[in-house]
C-alpha atoms as a PDB file:
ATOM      1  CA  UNK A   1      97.966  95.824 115.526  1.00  0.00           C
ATOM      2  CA  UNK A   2      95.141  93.425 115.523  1.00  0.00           C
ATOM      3  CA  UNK A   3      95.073  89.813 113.917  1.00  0.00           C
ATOM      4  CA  UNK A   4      91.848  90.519 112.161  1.00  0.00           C
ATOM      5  CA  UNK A   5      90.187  92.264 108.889  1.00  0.00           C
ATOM      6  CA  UNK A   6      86.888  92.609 107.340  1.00  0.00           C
ATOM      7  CA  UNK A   7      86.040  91.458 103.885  1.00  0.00           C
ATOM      8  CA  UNK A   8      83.082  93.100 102.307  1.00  0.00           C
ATOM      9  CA  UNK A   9      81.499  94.031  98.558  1.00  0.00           C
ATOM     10  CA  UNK A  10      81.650  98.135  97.635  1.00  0.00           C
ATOM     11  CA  UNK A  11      80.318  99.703  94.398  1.00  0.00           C
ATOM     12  CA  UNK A  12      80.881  96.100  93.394  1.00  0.00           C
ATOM     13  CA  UNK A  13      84.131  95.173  93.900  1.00  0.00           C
ATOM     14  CA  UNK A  14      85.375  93.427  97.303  1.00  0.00           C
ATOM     15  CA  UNK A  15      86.773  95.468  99.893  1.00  0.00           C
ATOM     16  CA  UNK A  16      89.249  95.004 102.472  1.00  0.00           C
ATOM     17  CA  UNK A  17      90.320  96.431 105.826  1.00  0.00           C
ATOM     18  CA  UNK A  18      92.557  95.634 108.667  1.00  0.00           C
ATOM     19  CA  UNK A  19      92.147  97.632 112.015  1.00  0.00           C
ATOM     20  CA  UNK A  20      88.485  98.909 111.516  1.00  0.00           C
ATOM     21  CA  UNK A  21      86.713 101.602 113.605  1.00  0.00           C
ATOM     22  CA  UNK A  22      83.296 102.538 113.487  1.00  0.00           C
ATOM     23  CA  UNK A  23      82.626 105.685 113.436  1.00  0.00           C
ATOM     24  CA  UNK A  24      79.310 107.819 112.395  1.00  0.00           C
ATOM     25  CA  UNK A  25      79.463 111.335 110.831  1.00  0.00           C
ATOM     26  CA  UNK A  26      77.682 114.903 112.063  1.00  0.00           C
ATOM     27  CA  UNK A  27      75.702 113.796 109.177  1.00  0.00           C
ATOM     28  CA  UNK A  28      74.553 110.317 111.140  1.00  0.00           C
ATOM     29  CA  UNK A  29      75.911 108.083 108.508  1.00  0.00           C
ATOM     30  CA  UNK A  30      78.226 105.165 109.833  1.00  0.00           C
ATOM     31  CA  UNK A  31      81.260 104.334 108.312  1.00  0.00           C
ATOM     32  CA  UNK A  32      84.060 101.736 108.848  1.00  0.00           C
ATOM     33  CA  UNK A  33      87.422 102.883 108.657  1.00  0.00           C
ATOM     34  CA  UNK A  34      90.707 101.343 108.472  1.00  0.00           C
ATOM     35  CA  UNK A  35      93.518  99.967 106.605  1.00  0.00           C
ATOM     36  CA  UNK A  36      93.417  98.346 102.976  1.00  0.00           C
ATOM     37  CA  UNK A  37      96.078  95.925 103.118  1.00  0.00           C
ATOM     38  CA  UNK A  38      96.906  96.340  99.208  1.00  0.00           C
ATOM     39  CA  UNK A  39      97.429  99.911  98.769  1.00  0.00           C
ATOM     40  CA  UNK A  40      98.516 100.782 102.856  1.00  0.00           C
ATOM     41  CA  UNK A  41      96.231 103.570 103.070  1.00  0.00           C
ATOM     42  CA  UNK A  42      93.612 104.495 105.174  1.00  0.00           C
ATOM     43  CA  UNK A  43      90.078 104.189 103.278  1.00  0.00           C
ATOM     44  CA  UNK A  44      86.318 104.830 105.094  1.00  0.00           C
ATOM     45  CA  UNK A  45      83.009 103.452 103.933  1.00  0.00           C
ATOM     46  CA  UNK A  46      79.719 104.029 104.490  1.00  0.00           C
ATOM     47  CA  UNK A  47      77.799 101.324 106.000  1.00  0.00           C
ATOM     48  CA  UNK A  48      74.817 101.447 104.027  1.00  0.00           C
ATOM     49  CA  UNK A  49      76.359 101.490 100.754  1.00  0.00           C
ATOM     50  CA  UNK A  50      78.239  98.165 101.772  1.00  0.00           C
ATOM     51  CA  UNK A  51      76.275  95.299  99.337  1.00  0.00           C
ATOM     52  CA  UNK A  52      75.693  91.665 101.195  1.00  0.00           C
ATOM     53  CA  UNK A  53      77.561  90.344 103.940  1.00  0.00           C
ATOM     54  CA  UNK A  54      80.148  91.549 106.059  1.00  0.00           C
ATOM     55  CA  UNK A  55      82.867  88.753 106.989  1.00  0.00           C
ATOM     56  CA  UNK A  56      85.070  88.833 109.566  1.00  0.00           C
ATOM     57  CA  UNK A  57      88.279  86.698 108.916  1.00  0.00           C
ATOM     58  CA  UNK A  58      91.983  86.214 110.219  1.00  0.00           C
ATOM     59  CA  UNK A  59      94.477  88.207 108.875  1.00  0.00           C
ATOM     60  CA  UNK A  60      97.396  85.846 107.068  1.00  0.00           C
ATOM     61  CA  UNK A  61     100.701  85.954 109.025  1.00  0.00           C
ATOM     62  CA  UNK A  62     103.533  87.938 108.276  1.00  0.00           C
ATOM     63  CA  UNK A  63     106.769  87.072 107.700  1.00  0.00           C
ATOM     64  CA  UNK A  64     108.767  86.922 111.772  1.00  0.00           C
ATOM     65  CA  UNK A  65     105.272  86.475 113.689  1.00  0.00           C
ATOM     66  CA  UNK A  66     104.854  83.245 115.239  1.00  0.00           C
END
C-alpha cells in the first residue's frame, strides 16, 4: 500500500482517501477513487464536485512500520 492520501472538501465536509485512482466514466466525468481511512471502505468522487484545493499529504504511521 502506498504512504500517501488526499485530503479534499465534498458537499462540504472534508474528505479523505488513501490509495487513489483516477478514473473517468462512459459518461466522461472523472472521479477519484480509493480508500477512506475512517470507515475502510471504498468511496469515488467526482472531480468537479470536489470544492477548493486538493492536498496531497503523508499518511500517519501505523503501529509495526518503521
Amino acid at each position: 500500500m502506498g504512504t500517501d492520501r488526499l485530503v479534499f472538501a465534498y458537499e462540504h465536509r472534508y474528505r479523505v482517501l488513501d490509495d487513489v485512482q483516477v478514473r473517468v466514466t462512459k459518461d466522461r466525468n472523472i472521479l477519484l477513487v480509493g480508500v477512506d481511512p475512517d470507515k475502510n471502505e471504498f468511496r469515488s468522487f467526482r472531480v468537479d464536485r470536489i470544492q477548493g484545493r486538493i492536498k496531497h499529504v503523508p499518511k500517519p504511521r501505523s503501529a509495526g512500520q518503521s
